[in-house]
N, C-alpha and C. Protein backbone atom coordinates (compact mmCIF):
# COMPACT_ATOMS: atom_id res chain seq x y z
N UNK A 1 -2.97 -59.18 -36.06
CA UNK A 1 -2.60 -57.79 -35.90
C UNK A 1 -1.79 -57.60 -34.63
N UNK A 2 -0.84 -56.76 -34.80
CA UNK A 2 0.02 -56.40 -33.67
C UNK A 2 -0.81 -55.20 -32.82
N UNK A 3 -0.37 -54.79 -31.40
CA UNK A 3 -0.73 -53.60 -30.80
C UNK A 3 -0.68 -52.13 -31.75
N UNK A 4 -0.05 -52.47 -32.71
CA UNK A 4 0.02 -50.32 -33.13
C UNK A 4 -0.55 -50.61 -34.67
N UNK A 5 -1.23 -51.64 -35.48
CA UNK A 5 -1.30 -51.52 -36.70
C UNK A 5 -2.38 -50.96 -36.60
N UNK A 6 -3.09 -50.18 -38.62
CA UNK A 6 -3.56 -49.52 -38.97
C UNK A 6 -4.45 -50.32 -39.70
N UNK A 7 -6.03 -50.14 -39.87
CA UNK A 7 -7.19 -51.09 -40.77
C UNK A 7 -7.58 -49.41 -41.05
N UNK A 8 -7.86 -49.36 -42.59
CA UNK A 8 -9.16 -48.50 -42.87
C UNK A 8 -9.04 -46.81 -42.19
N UNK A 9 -7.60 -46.52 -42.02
CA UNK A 9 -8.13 -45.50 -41.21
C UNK A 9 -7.74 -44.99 -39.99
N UNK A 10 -8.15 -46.05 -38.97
CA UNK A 10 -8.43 -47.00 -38.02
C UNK A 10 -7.37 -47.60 -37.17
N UNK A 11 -7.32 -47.33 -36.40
CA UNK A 11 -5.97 -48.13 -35.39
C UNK A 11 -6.57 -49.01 -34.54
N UNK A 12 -5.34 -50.18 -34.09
CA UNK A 12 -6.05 -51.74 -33.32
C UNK A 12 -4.69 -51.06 -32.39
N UNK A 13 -5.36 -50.70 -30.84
CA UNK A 13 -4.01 -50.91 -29.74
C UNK A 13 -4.29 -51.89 -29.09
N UNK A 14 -3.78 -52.59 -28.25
CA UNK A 14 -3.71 -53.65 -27.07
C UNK A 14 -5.41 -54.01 -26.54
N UNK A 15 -5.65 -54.48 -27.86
CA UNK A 15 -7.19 -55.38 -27.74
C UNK A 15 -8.01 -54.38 -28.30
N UNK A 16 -7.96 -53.34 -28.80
CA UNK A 16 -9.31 -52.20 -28.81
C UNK A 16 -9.05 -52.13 -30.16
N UNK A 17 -10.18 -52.06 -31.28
CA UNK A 17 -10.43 -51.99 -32.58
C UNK A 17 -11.02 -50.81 -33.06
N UNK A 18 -10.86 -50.41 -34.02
CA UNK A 18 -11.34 -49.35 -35.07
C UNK A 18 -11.60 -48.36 -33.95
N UNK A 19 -10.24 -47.45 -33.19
CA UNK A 19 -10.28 -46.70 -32.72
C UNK A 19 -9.63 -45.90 -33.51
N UNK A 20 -10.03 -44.50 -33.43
CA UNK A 20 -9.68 -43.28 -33.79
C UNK A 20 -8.50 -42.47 -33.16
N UNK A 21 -7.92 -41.32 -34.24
CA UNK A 21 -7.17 -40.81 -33.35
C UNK A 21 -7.25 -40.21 -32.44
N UNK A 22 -8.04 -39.90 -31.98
CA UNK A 22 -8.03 -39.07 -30.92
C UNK A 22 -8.09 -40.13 -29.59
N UNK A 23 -9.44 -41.17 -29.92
CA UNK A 23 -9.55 -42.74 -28.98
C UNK A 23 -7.91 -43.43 -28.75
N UNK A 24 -7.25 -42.84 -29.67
CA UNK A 24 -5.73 -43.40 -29.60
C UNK A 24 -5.11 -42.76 -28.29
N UNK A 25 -5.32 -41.58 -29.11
CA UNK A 25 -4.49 -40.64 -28.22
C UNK A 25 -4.40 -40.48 -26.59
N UNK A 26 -6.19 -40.72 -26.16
CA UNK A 26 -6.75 -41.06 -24.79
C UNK A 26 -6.48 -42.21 -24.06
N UNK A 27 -6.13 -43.33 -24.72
CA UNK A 27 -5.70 -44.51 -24.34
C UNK A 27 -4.59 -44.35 -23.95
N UNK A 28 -3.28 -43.59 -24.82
CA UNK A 28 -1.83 -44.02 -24.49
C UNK A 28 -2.06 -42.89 -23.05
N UNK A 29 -2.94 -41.98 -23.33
CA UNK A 29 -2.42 -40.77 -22.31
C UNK A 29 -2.93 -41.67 -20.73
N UNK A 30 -4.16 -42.43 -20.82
CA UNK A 30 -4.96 -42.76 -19.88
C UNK A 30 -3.35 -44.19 -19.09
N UNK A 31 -3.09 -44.79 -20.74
CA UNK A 31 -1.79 -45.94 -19.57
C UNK A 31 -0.95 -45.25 -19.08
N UNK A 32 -0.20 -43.94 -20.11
CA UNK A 32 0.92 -43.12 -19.49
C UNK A 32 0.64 -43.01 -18.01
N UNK A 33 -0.85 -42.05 -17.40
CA UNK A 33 -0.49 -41.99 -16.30
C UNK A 33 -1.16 -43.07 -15.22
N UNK A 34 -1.66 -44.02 -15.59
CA UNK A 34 -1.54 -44.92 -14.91
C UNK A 34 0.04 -46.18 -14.99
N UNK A 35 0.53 -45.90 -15.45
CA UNK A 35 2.15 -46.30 -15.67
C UNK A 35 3.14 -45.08 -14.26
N UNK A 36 2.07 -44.00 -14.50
CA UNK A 36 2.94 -43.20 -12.81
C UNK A 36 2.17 -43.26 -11.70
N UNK A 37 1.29 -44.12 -11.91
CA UNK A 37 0.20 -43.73 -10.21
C UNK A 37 1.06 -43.63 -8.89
N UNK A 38 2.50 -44.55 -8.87
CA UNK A 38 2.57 -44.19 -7.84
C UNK A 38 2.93 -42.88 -6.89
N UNK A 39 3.73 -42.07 -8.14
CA UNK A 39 3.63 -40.39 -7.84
C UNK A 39 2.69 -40.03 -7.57
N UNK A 40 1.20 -40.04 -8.38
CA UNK A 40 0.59 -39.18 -7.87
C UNK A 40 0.03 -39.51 -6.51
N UNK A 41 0.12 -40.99 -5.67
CA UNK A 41 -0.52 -41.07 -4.40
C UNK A 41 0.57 -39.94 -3.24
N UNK A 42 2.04 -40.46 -3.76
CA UNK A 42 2.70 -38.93 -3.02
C UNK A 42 2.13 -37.79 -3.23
N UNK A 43 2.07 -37.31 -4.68
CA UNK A 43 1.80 -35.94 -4.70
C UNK A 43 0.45 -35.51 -3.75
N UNK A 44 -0.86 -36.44 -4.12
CA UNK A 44 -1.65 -36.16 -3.66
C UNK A 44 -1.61 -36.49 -1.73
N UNK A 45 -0.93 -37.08 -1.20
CA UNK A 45 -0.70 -37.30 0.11
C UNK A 45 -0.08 -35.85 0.77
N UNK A 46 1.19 -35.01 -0.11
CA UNK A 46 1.73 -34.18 0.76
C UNK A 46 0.56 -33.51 0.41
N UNK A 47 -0.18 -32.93 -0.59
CA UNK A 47 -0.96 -32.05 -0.47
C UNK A 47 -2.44 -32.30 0.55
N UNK A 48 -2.55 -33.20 0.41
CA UNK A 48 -3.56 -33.38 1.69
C UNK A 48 -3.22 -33.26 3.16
N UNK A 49 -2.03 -33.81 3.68
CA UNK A 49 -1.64 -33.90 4.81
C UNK A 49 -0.86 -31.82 5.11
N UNK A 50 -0.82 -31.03 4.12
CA UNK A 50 -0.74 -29.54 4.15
C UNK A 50 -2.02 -28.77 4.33
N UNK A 51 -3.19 -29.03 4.18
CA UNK A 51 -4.46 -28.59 4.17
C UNK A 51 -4.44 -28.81 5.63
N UNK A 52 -4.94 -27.54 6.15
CA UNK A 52 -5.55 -27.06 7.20
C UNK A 52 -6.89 -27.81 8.10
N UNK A 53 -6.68 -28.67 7.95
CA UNK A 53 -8.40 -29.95 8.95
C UNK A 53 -8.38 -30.25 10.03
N UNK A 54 -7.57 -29.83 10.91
CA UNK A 54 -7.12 -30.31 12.21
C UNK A 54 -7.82 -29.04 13.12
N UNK A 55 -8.45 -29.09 13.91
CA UNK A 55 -9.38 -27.90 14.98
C UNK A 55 -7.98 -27.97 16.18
N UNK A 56 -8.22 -26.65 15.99
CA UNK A 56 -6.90 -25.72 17.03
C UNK A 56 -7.47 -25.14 17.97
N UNK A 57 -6.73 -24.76 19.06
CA UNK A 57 -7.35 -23.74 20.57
C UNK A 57 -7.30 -22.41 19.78
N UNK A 58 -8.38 -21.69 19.54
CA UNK A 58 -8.23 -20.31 19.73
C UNK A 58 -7.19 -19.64 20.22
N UNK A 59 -6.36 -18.99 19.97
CA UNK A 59 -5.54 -18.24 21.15
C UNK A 59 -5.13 -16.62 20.45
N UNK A 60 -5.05 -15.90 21.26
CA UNK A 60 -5.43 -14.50 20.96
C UNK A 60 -4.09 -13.93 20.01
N UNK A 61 -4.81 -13.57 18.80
CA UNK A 61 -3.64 -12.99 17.97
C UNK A 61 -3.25 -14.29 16.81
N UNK A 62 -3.73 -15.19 16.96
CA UNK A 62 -3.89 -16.49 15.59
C UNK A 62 -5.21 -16.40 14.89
N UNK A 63 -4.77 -16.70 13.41
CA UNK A 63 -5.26 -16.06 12.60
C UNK A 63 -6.57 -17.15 12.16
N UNK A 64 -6.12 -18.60 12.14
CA UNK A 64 -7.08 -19.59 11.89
C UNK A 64 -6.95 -20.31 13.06
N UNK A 65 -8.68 -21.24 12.60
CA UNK A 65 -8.80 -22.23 13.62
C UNK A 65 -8.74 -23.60 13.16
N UNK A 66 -7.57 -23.47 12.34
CA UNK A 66 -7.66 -24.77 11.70
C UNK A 66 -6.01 -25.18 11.73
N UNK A 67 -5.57 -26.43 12.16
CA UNK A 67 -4.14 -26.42 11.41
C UNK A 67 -3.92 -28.26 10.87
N UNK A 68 -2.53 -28.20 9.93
CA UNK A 68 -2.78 -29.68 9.28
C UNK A 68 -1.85 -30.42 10.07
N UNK A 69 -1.94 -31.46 8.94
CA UNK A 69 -1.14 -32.44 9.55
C UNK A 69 0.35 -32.71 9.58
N UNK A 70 0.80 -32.01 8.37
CA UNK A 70 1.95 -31.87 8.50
C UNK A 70 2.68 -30.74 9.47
N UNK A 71 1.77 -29.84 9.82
CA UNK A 71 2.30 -28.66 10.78
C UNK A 71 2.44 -29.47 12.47
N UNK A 72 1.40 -30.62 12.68
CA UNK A 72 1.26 -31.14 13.92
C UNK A 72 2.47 -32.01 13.96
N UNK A 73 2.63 -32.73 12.67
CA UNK A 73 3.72 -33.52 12.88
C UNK A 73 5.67 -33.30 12.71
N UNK A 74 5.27 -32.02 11.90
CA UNK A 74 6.69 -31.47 12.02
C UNK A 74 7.57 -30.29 13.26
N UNK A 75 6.16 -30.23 13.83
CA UNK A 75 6.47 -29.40 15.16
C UNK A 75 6.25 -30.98 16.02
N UNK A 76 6.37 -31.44 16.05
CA UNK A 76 5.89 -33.01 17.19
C UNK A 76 7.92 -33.48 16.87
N UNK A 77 8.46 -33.32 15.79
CA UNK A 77 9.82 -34.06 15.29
C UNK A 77 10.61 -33.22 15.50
N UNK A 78 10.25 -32.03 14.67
CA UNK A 78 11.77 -30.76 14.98
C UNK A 78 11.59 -29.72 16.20
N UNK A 79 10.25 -29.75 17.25
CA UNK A 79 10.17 -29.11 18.42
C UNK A 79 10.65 -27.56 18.24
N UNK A 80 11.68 -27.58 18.74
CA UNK A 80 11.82 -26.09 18.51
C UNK A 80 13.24 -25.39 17.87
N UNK A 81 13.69 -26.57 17.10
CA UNK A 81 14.88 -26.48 16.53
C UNK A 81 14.79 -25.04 15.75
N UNK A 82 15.64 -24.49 15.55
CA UNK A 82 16.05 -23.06 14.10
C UNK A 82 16.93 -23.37 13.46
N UNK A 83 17.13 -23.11 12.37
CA UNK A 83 17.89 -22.52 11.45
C UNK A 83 19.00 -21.80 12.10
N UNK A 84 20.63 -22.58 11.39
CA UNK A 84 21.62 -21.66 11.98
C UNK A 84 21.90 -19.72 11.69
N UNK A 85 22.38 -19.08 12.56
CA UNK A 85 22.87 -18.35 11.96
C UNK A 85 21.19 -16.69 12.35
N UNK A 86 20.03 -17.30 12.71
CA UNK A 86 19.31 -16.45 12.44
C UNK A 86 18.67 -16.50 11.42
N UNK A 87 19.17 -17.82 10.29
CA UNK A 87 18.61 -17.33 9.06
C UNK A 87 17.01 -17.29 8.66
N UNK A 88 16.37 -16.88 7.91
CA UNK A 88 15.07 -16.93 8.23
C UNK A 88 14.40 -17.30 6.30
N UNK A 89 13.17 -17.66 6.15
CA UNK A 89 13.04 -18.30 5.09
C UNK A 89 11.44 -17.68 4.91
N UNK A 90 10.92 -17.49 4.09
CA UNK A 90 9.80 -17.25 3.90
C UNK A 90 8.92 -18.17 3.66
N UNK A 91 7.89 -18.04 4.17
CA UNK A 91 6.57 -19.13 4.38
C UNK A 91 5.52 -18.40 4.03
N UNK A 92 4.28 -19.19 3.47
CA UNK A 92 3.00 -18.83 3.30
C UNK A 92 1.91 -19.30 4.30
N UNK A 93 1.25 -18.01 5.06
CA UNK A 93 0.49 -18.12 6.06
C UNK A 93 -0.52 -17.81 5.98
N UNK A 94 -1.99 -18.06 5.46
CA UNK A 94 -2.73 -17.62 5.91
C UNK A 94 -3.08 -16.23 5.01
N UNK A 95 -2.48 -16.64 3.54
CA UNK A 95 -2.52 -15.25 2.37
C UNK A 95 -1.51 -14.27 2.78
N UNK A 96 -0.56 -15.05 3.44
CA UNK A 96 0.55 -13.56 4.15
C UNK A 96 2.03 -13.85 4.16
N UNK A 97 2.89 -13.78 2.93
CA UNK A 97 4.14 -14.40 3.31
C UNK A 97 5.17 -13.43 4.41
N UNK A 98 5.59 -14.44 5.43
CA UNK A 98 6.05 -14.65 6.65
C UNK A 98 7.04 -14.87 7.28
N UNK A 99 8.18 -14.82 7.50
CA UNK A 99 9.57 -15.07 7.13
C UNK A 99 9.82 -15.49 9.36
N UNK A 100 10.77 -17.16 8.80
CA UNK A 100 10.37 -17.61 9.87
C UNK A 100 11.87 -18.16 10.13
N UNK A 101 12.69 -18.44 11.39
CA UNK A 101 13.72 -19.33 11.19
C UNK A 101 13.63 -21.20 11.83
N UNK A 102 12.14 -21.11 12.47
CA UNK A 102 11.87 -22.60 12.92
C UNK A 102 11.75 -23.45 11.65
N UNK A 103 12.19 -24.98 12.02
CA UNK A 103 12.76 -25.76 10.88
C UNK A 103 11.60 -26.12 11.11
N UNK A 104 10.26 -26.54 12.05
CA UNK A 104 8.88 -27.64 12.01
C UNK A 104 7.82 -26.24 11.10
N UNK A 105 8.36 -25.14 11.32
CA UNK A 105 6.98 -24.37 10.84
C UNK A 105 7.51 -24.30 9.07
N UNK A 106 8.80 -23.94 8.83
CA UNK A 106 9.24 -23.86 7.25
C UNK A 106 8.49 -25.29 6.75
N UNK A 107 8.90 -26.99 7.54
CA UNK A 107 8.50 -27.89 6.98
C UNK A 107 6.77 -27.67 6.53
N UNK A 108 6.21 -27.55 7.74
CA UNK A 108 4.60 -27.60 8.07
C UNK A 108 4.13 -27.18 6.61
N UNK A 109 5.03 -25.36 6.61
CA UNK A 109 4.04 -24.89 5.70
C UNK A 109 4.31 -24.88 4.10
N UNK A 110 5.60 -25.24 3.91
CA UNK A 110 6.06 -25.87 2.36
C UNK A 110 5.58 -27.08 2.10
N UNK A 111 5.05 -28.49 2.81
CA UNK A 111 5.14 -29.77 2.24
C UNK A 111 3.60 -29.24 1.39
N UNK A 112 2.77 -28.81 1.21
CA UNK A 112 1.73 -29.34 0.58
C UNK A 112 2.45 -28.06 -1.04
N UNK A 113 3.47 -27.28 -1.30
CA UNK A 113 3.56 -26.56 -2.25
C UNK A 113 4.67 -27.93 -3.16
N UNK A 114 5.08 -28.60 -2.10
CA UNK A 114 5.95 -29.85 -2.79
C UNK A 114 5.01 -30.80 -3.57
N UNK A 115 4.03 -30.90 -3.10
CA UNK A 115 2.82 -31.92 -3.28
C UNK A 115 2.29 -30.82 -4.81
N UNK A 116 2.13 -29.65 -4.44
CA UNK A 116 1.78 -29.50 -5.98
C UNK A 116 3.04 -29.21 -7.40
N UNK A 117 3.87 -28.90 -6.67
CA UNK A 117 5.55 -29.01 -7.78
C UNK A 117 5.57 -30.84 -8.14
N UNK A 118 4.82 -31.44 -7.21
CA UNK A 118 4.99 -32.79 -7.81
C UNK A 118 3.92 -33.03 -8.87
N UNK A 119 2.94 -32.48 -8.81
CA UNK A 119 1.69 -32.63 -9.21
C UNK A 119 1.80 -31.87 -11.00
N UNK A 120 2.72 -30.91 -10.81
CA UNK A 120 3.20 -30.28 -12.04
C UNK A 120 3.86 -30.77 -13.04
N UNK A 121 4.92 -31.37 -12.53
CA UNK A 121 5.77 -32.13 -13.04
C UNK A 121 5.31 -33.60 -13.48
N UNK A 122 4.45 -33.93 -12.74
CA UNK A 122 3.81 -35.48 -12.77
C UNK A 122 3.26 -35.27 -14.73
N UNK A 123 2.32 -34.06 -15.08
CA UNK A 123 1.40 -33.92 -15.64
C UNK A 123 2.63 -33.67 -16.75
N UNK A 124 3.82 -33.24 -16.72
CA UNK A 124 4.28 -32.57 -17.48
C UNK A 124 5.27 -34.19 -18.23
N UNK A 125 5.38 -34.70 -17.46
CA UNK A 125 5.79 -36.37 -18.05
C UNK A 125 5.08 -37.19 -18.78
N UNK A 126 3.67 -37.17 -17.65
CA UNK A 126 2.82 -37.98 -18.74
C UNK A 126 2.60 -36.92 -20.09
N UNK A 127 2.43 -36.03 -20.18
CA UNK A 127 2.19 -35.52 -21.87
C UNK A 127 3.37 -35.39 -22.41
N UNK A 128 4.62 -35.25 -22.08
CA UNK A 128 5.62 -36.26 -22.85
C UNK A 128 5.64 -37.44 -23.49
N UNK A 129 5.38 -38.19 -22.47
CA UNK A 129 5.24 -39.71 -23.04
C UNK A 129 4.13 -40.25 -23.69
N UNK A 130 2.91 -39.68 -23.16
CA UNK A 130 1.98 -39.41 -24.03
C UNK A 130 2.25 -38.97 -25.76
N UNK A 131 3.12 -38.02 -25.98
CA UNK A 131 3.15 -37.30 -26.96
C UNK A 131 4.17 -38.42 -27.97
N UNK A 132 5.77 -38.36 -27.20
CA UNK A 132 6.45 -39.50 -27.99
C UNK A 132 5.51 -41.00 -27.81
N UNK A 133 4.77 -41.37 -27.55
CA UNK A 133 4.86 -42.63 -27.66
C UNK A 133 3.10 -42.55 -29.09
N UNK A 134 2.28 -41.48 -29.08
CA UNK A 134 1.21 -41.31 -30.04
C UNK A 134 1.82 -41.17 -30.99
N UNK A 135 3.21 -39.90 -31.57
CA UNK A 135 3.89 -39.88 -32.84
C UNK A 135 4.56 -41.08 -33.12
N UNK A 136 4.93 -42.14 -31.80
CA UNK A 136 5.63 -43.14 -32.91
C UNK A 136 4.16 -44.22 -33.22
N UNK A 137 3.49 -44.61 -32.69
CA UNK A 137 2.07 -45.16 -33.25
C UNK A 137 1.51 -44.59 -34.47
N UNK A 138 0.66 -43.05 -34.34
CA UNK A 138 0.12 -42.68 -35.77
C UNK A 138 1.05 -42.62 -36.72
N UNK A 139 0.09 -42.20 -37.54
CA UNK A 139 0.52 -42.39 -39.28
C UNK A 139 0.71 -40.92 -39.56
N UNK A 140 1.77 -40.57 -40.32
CA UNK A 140 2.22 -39.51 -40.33
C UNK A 140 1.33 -38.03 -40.45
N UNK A 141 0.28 -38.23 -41.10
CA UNK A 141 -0.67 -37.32 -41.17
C UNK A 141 -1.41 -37.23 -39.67
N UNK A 142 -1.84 -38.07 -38.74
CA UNK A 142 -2.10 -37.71 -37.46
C UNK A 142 -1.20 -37.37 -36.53
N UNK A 143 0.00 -37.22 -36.31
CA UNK A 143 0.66 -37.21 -35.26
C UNK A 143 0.71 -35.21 -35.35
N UNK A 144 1.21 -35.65 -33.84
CA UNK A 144 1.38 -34.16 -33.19
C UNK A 144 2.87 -33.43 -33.35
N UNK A 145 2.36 -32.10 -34.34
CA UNK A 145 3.45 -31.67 -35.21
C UNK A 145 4.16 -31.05 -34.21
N UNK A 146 3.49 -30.05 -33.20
CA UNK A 146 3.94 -29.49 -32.11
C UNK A 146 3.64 -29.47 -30.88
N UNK A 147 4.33 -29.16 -30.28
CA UNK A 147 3.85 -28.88 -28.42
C UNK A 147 4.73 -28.51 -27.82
N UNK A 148 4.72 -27.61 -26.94
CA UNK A 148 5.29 -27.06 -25.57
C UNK A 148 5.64 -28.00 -24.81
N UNK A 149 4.74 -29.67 -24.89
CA UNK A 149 5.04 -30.24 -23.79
C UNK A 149 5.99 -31.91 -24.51
């Protein structure tokens, strides 16, 4: 038997027997995204290194006592650089969007919304490939007639 043939029913993939469709379906989805792990260690890196874990000085008129890692390290690189012109960009602070023209605070506080646009997109590939690669395996009566994704 090859990886995609049919017994009884029954599908044989890459060593696994008298699995079902749905056992099919979990398999290709489970290699799909282990076929992208290495995105998600980015995705999941900017979003961790954006989370707030780092203990800050109090100082009068700041709102938390927490800041991350990407805020320490993009104010540590771009210091006190701006944006030409005045221009100013909106940021999320603290449940409060904020409109800022420093290039370390725009970085700080966008990298972990990159980390989840990656995280979106990551999910939105694997059930692609997930999807084309189950319709060309099942048998015409199991495959997936539709999807959004």
């Amino acid at each position: 038997m090859d990886t995609t043939e049919t017994l009884n029913g029954t599908y044989f993939y890459h060593g696994h027997d008298n699995v079902t469709k749905e056992e099919l379906f979990w398999l290709i989805f489970l290699e799909s995204f282990s076929n992208r792990a290495g995105i998600e260690i980015e995705t999941a890196a900017t979003i961790f290194v954006g989370k707030p874990i780092i203990p800050k000085r109090k100082v009068l008129g700041s709102k938390g006592d927490r800041t991350s890692i990407a805020s320490k390290m993009s104010r540590r690189i771009f210091k006190d650089a701006k944006l030409p012109n005045n221009l100013k960009i909106p940021t999320i602070a603290y449940g409060q969007v904020r409109n800022t023209n420093q290039i370390a605070t725009i970085v700080g506080r966008w990298v972990p919304y990159l980390g989840y646009a990656q995280a979106v997109i990551l999910c939105a590939i694997v059930a692609k490939d997930t999807r084309d690669k189950y319709n060309l395996i099942a048998s015409p009566q199991d495959r997936i007639a539709w999807t959004y994704f």
